[in-house]
Protein backbone atom coordinates (compact mmCIF):
# COMPACT_ATOMS: atom_id res chain seq x y z
CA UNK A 1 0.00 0.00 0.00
CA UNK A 2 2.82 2.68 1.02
CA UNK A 3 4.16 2.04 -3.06
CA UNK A 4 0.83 2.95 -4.24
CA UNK A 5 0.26 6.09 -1.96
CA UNK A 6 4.10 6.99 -2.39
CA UNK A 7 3.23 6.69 -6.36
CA UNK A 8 -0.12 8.87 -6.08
CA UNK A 9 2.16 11.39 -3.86
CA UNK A 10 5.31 12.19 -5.53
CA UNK A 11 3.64 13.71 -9.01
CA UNK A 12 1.40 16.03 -6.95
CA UNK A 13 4.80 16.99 -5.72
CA UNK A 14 6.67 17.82 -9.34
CA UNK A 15 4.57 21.19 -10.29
CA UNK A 16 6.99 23.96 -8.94
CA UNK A 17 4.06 26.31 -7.70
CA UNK A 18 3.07 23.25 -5.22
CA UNK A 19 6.84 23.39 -4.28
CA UNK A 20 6.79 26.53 -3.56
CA UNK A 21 3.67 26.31 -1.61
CA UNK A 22 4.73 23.17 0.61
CA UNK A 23 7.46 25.39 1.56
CA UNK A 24 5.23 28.27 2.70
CA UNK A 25 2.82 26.02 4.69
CA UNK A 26 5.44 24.11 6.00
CA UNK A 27 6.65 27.06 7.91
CA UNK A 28 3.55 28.77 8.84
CA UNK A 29 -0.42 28.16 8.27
CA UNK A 30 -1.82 30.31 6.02
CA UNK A 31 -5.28 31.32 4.35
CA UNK A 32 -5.92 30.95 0.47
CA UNK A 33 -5.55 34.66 0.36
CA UNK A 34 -2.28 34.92 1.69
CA UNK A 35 -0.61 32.22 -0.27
CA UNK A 36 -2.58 33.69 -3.08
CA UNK A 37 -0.61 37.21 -2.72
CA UNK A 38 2.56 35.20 -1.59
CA UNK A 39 2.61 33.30 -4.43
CA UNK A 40 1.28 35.73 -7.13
CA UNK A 41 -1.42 33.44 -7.62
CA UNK A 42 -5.22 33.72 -7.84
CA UNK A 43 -7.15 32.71 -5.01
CA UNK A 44 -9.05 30.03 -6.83
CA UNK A 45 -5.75 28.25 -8.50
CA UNK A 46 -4.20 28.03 -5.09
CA UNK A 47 -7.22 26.22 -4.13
CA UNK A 48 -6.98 23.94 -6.82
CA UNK A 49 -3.25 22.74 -5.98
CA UNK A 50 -4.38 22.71 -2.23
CA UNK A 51 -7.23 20.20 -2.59
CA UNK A 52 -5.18 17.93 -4.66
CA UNK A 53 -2.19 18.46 -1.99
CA UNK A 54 -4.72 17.76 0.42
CA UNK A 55 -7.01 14.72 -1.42
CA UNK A 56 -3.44 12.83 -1.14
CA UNK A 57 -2.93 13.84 2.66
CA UNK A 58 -0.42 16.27 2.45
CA UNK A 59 -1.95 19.26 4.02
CA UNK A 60 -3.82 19.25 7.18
CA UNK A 61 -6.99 22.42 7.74
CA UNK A 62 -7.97 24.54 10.64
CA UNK A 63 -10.78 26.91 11.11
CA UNK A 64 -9.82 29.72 12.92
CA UNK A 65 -12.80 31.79 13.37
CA UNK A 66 -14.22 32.59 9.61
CA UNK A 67 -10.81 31.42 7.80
CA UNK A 68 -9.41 28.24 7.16
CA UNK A 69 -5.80 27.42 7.57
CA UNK A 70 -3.80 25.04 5.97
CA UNK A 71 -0.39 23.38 7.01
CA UNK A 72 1.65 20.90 5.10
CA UNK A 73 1.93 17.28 7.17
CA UNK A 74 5.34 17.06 7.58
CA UNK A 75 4.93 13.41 8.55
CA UNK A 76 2.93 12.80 6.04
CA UNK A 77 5.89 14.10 4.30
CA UNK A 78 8.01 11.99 5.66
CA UNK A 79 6.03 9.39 4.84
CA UNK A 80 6.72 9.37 1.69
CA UNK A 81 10.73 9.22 1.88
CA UNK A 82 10.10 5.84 3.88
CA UNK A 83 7.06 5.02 1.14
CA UNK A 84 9.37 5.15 -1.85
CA UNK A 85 11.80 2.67 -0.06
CA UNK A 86 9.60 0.19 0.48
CA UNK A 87 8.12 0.53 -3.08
CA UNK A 88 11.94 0.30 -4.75
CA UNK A 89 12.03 -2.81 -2.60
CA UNK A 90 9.13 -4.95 -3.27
């Protein structure tokens, strides 16, 4: 199973604006709006990259008050390091 999520993972991890935004939430939580003017994005295509990041359990949400926040799983991250391994092996 970790092959097939490592597989699902790593090309939702190749487009350099999801890069770029791993990097921001790994440091910080953020709204849509502020990666959105971080990242000289629109609102709605940062959405779009952070429901795939998050459909494949990379980002983790919290509501604080009207906004949500969104953080990158650093194990999750992890994860995948250990994932690949595995998958090389079997």
């Amino acid at each position: 199973m970790g092959g097939t999520l490592a597989r699902s993972r790593m090309p939702a991890l190749t487009d350099p604006r999801r890069v770029r935004l791993c990097r921001l939430i790994a440091r910080e939580s953020m709204t849509t709006l502020d990666l959105a003017a971080r990242l000289s994005m629109t609102a709605p295509q940062v959405s779009r990259h952070l429901r795939a990041l998050r459909d494949l359990g990379l980002v983790r949400t919290e509501r604080s008050g009207r906004f949500v926040l969104y953080r990158l799983d650093l194990a999750a991250v992890e994860r995948l390091g250990q994932d690949v391994g595995t998958g090389l092996q079997h």
